[in-house]
Each structure stands twice: as C-alpha cells, then as structure tokens.
ModelCIF file with pLDDT and N, C-alpha, C, O atoms, coordinates in Angstrom:
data_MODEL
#
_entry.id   MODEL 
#
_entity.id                         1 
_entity.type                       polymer 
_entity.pdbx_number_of_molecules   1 
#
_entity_poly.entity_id                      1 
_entity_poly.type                           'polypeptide(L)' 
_entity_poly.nstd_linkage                   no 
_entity_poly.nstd_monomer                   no 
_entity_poly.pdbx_seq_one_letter_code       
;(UNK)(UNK)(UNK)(UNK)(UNK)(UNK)(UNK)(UNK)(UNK)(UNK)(UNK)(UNK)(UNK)(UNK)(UNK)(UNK)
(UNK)(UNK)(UNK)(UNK)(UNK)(UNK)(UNK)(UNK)(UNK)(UNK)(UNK)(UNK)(UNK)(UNK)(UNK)(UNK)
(UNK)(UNK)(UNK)(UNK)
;
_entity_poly.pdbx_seq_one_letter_code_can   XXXXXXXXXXXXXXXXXXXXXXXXXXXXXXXXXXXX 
_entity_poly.pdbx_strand_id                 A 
#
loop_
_entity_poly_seq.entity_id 
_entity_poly_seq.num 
_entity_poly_seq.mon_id 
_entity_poly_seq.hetero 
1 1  UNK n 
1 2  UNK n 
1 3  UNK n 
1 4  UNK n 
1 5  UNK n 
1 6  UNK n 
1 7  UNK n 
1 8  UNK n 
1 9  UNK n 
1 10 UNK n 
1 11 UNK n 
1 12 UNK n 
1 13 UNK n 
1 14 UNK n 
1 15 UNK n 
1 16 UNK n 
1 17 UNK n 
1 18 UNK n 
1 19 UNK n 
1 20 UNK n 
1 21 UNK n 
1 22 UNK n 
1 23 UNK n 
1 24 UNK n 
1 25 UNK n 
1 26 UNK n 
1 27 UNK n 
1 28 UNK n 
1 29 UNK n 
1 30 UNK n 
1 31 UNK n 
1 32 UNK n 
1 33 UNK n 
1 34 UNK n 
1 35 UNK n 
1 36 UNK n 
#
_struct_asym.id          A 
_struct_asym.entity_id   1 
#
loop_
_ma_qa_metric.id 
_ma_qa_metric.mode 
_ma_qa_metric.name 
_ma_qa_metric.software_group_id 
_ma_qa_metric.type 
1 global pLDDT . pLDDT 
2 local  pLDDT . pLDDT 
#
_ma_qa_metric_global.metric_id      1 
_ma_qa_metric_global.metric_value   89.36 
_ma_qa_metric_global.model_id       1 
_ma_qa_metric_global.ordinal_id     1 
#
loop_
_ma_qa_metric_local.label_asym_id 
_ma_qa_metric_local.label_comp_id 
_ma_qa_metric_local.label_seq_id 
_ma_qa_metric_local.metric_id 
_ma_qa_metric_local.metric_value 
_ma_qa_metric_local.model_id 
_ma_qa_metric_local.ordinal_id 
A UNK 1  2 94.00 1 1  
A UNK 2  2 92.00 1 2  
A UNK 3  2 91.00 1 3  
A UNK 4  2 87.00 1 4  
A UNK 5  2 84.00 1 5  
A UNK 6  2 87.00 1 6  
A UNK 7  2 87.00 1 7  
A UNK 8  2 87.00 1 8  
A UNK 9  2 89.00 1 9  
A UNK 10 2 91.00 1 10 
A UNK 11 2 92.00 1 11 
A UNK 12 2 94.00 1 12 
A UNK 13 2 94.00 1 13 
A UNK 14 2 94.00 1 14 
A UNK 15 2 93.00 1 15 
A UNK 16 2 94.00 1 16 
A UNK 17 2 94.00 1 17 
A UNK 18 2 93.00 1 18 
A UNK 19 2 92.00 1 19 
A UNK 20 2 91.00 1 20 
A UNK 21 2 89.00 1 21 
A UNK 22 2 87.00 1 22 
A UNK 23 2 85.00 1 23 
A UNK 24 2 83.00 1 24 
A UNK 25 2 83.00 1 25 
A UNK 26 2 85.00 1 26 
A UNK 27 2 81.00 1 27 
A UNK 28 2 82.00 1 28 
A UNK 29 2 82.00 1 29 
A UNK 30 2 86.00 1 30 
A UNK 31 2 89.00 1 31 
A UNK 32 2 91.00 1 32 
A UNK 33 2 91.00 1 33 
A UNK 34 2 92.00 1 34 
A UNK 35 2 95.00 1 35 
A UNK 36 2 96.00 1 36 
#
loop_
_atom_site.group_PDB 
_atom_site.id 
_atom_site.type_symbol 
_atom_site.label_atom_id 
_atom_site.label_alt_id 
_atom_site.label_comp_id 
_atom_site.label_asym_id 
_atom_site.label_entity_id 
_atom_site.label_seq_id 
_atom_site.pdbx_PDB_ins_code 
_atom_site.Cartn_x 
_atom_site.Cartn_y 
_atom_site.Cartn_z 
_atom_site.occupancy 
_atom_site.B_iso_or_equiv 
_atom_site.pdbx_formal_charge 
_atom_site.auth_seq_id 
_atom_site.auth_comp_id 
_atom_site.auth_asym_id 
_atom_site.auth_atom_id 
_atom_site.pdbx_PDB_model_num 
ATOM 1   N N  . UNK A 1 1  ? 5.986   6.915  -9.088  1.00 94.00 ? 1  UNK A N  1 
ATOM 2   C CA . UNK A 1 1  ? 5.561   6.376  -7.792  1.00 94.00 ? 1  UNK A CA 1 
ATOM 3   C C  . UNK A 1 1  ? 6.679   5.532  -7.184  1.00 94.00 ? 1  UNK A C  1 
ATOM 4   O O  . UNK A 1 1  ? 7.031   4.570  -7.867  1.00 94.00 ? 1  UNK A O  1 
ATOM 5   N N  . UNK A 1 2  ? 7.320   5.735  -5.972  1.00 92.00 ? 2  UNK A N  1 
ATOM 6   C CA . UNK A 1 2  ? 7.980   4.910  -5.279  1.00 92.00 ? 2  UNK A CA 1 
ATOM 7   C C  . UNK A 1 2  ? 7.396   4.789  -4.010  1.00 92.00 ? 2  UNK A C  1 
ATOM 8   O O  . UNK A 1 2  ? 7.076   5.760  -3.324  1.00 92.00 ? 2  UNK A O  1 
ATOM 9   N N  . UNK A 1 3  ? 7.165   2.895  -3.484  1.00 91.00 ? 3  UNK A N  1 
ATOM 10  C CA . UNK A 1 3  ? 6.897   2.302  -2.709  1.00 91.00 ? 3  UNK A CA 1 
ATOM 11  C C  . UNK A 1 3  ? 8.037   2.119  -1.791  1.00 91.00 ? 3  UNK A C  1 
ATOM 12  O O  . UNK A 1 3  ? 9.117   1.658  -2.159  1.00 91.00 ? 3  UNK A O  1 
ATOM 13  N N  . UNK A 1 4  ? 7.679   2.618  -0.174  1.00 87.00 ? 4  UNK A N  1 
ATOM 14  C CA . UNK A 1 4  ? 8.294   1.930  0.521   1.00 87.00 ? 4  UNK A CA 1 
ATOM 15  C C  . UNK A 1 4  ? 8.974   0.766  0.729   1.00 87.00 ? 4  UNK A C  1 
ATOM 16  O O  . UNK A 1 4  ? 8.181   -0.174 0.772   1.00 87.00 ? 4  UNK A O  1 
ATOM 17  N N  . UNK A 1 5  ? 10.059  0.447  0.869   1.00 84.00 ? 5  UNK A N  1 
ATOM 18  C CA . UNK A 1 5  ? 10.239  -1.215 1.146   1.00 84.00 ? 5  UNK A CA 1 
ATOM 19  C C  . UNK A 1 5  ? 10.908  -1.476 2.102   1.00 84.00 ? 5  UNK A C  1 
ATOM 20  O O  . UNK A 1 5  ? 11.845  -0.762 2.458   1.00 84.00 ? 5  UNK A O  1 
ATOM 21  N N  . UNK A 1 6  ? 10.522  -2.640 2.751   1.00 87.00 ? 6  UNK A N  1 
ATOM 22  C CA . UNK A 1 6  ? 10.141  -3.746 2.219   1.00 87.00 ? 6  UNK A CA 1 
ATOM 23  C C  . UNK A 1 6  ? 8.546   -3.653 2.339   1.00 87.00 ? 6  UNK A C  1 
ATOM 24  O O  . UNK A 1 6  ? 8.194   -2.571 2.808   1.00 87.00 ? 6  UNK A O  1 
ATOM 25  N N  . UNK A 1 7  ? 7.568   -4.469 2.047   1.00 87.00 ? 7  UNK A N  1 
ATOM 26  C CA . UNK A 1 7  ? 5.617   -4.432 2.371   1.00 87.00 ? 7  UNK A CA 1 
ATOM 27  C C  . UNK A 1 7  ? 5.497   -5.657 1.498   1.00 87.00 ? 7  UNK A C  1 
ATOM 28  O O  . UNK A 1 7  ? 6.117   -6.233 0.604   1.00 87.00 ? 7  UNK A O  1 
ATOM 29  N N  . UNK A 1 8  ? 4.119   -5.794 2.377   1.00 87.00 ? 8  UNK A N  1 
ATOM 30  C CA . UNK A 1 8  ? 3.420   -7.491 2.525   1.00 87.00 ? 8  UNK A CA 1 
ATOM 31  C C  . UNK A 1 8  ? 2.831   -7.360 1.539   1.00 87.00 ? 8  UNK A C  1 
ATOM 32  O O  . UNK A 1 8  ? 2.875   -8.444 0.956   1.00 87.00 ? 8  UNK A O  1 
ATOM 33  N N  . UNK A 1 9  ? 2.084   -6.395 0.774   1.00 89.00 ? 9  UNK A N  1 
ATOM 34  C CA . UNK A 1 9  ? 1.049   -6.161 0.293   1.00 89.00 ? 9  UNK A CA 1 
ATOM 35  C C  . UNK A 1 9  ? 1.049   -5.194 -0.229  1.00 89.00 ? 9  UNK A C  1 
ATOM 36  O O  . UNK A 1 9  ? 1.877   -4.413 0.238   1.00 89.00 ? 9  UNK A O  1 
ATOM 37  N N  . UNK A 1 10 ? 0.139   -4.601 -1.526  1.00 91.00 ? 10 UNK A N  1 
ATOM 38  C CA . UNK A 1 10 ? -0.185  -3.801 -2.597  1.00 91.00 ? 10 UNK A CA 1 
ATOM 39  C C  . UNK A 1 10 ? -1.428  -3.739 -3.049  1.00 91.00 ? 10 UNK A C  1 
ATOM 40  O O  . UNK A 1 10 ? -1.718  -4.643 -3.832  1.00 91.00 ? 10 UNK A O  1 
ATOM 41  N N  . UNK A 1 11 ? -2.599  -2.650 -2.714  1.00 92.00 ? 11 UNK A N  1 
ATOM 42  C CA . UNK A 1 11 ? -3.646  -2.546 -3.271  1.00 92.00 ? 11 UNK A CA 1 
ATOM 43  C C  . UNK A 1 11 ? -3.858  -1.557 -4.042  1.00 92.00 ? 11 UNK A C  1 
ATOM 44  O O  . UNK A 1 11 ? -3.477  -0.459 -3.637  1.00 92.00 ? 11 UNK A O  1 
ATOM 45  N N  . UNK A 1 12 ? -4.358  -1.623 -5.043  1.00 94.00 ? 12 UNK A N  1 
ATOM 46  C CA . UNK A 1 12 ? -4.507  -0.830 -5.960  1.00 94.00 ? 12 UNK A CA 1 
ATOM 47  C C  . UNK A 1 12 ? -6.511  -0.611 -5.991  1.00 94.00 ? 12 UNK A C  1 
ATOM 48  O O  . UNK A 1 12 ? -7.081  -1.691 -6.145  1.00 94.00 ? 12 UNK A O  1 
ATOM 49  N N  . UNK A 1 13 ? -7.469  0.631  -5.862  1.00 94.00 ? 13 UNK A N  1 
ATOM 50  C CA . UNK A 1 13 ? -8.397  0.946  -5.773  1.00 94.00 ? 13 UNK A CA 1 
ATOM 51  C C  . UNK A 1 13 ? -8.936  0.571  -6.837  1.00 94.00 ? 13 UNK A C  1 
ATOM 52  O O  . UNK A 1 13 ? -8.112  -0.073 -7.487  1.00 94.00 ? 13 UNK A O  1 
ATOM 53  N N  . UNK A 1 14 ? -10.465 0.690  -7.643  1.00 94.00 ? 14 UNK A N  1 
ATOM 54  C CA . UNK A 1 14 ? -10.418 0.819  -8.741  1.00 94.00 ? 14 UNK A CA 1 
ATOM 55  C C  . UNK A 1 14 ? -10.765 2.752  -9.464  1.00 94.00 ? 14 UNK A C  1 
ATOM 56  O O  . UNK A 1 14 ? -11.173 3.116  -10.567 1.00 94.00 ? 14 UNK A O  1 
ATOM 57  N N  . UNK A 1 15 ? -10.489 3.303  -8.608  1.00 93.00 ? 15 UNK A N  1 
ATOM 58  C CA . UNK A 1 15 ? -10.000 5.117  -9.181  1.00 93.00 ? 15 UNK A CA 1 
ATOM 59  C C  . UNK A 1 15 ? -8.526  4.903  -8.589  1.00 93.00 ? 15 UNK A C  1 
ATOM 60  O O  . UNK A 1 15 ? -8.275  5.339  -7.466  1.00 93.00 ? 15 UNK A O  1 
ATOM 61  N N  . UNK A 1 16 ? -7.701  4.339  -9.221  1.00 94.00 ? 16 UNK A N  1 
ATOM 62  C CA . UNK A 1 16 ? -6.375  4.102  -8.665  1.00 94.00 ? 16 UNK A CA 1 
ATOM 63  C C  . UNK A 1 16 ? -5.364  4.823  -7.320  1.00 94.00 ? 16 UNK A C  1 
ATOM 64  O O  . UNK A 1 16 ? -4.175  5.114  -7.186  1.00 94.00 ? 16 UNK A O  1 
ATOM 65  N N  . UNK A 1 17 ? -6.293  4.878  -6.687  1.00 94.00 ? 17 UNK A N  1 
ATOM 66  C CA . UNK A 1 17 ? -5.574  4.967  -5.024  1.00 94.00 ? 17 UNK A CA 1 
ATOM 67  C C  . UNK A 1 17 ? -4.909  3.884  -5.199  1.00 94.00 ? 17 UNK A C  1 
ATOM 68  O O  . UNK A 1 17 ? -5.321  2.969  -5.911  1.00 94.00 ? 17 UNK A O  1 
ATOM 69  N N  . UNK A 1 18 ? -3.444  3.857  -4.365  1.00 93.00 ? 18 UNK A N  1 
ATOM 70  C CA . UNK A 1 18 ? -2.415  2.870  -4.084  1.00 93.00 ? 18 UNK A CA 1 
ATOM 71  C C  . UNK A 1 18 ? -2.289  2.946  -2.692  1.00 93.00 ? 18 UNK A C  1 
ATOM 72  O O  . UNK A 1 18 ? -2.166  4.045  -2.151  1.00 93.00 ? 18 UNK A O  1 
ATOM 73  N N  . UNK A 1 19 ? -2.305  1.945  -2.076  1.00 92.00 ? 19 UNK A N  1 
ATOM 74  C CA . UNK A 1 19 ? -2.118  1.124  -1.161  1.00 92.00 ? 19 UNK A CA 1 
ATOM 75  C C  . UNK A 1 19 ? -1.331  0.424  -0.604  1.00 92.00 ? 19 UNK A C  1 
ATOM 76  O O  . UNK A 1 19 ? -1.342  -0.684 -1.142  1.00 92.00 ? 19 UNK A O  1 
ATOM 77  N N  . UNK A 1 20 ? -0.230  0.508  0.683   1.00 91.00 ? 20 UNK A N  1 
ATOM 78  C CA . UNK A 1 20 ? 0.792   -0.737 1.123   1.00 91.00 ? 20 UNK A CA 1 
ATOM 79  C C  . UNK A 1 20 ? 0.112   -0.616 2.178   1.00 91.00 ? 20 UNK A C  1 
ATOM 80  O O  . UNK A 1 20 ? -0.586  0.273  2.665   1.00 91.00 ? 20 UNK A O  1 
ATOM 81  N N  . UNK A 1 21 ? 0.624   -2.338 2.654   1.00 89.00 ? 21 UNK A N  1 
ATOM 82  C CA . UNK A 1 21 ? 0.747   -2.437 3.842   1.00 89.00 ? 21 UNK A CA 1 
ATOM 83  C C  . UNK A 1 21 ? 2.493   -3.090 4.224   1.00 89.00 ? 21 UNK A C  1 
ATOM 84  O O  . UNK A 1 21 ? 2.940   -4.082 3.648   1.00 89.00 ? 21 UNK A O  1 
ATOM 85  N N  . UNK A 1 22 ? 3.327   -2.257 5.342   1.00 87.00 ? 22 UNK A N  1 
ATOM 86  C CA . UNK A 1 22 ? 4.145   -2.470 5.238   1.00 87.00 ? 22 UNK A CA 1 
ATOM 87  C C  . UNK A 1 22 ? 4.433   -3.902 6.074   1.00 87.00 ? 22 UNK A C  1 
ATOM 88  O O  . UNK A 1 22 ? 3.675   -4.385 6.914   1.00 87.00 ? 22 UNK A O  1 
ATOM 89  N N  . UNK A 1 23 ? 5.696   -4.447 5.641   1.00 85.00 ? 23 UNK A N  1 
ATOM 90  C CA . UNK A 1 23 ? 6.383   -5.611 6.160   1.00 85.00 ? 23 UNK A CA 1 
ATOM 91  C C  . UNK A 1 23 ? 6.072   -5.414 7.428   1.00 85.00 ? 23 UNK A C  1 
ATOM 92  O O  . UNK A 1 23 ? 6.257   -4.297 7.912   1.00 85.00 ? 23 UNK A O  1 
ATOM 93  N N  . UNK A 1 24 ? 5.379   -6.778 8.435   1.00 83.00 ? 24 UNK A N  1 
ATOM 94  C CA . UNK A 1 24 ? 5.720   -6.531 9.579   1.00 83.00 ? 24 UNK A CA 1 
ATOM 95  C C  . UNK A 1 24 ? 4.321   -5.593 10.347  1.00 83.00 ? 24 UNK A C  1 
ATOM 96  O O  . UNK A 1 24 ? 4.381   -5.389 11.560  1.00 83.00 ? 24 UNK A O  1 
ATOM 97  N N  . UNK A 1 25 ? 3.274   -5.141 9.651   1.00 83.00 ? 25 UNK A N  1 
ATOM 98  C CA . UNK A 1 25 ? 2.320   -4.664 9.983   1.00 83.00 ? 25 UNK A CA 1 
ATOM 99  C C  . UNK A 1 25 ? 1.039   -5.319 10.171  1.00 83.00 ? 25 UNK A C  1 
ATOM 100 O O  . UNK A 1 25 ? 0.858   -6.247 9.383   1.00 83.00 ? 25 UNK A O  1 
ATOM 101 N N  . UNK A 1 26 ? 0.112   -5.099 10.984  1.00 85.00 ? 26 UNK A N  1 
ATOM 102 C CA . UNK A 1 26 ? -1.041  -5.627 11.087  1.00 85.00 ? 26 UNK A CA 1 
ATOM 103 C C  . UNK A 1 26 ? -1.999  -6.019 9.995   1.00 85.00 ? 26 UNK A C  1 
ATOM 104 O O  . UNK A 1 26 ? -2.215  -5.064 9.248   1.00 85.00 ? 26 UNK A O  1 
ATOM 105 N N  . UNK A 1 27 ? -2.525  -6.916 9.722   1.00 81.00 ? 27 UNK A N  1 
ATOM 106 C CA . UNK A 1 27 ? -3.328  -7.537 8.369   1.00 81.00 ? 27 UNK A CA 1 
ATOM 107 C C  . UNK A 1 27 ? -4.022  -5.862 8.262   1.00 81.00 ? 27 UNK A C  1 
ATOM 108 O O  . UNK A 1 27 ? -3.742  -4.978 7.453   1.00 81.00 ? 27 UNK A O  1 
ATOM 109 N N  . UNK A 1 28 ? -4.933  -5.848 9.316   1.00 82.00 ? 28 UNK A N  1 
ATOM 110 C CA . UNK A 1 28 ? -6.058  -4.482 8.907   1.00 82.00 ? 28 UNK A CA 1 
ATOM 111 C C  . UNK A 1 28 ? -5.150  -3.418 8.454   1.00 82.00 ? 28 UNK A C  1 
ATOM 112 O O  . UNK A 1 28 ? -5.905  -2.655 7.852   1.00 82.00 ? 28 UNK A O  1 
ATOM 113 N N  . UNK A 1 29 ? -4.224  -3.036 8.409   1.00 82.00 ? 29 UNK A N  1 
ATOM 114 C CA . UNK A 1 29 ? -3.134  -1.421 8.270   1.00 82.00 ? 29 UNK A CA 1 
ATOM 115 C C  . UNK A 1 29 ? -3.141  -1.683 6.638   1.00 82.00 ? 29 UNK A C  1 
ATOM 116 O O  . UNK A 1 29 ? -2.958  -2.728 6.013   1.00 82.00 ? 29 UNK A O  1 
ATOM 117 N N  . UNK A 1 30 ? -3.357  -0.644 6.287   1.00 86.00 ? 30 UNK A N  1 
ATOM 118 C CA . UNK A 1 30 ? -3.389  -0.257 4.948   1.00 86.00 ? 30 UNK A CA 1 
ATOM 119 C C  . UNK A 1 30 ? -2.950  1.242  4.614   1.00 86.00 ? 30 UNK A C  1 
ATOM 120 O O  . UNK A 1 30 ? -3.686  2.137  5.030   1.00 86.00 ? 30 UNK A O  1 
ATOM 121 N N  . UNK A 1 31 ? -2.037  1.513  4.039   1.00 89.00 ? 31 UNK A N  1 
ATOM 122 C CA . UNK A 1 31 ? -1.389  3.050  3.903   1.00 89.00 ? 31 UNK A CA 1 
ATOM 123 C C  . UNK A 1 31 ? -1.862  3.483  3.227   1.00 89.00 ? 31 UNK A C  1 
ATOM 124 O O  . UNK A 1 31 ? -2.276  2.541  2.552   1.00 89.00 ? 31 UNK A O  1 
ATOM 125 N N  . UNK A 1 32 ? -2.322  4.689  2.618   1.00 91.00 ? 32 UNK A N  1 
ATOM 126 C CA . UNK A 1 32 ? -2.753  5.424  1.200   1.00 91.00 ? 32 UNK A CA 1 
ATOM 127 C C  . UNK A 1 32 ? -1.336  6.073  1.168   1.00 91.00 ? 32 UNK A C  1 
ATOM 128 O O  . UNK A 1 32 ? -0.844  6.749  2.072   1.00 91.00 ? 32 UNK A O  1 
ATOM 129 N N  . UNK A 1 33 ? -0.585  5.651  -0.403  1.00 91.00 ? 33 UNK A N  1 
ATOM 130 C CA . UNK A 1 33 ? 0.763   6.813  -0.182  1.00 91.00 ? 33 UNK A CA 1 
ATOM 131 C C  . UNK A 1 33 ? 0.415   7.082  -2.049  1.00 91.00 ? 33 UNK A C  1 
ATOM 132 O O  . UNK A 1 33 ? 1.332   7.714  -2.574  1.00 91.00 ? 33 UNK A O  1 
ATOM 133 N N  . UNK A 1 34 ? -0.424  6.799  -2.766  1.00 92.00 ? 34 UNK A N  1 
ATOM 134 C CA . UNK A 1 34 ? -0.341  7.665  -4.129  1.00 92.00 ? 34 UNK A CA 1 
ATOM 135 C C  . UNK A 1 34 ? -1.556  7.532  -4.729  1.00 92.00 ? 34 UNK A C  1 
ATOM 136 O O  . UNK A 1 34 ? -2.472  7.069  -4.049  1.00 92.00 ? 34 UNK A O  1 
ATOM 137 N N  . UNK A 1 35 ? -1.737  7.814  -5.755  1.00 95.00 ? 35 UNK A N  1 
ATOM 138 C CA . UNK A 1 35 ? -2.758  7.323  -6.647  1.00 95.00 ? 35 UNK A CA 1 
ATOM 139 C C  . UNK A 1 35 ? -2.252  7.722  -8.381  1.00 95.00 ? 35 UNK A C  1 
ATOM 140 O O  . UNK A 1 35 ? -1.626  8.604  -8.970  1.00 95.00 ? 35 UNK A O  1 
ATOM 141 N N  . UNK A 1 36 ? -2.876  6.627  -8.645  1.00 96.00 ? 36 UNK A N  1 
ATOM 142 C CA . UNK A 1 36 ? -2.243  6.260  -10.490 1.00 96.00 ? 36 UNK A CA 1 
ATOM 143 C C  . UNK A 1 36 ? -2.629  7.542  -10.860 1.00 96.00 ? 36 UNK A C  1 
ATOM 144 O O  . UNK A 1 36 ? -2.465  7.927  -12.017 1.00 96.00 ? 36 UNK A O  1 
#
C-alpha cells in the first residue's frame, strides 16, 4: 500500500478499507484508495 503525500489524516475501517484525507482538504473529504 502506498499513500499519497502529503494528508491530514488516515482512517482505517474496521473490514480494513483505508482512508486519506489529503493535506489541504476539507474536514468532510475522505478518499477510499485501498483496503488491508
């Protein structure tokens, strides 16, 4: 898995969807770019 960078934030689901939100983006913006 490689994350964009730079990002504010990292969520991880609990069925491991991954989650950024990038640097510079709106609180609500949340990306789906993998899952564990």
């Amino acid at each position: 898995i490689a994350l964009p960078l730079p990002l504010s934030k990292i969520d991880i689901a609990n069925d491991g969807t991954l989650s950024i939100r990038p640097q510079g983006a709106p609180v609500e913006v949340l990306e789906e770019i993998d899952r564990l």
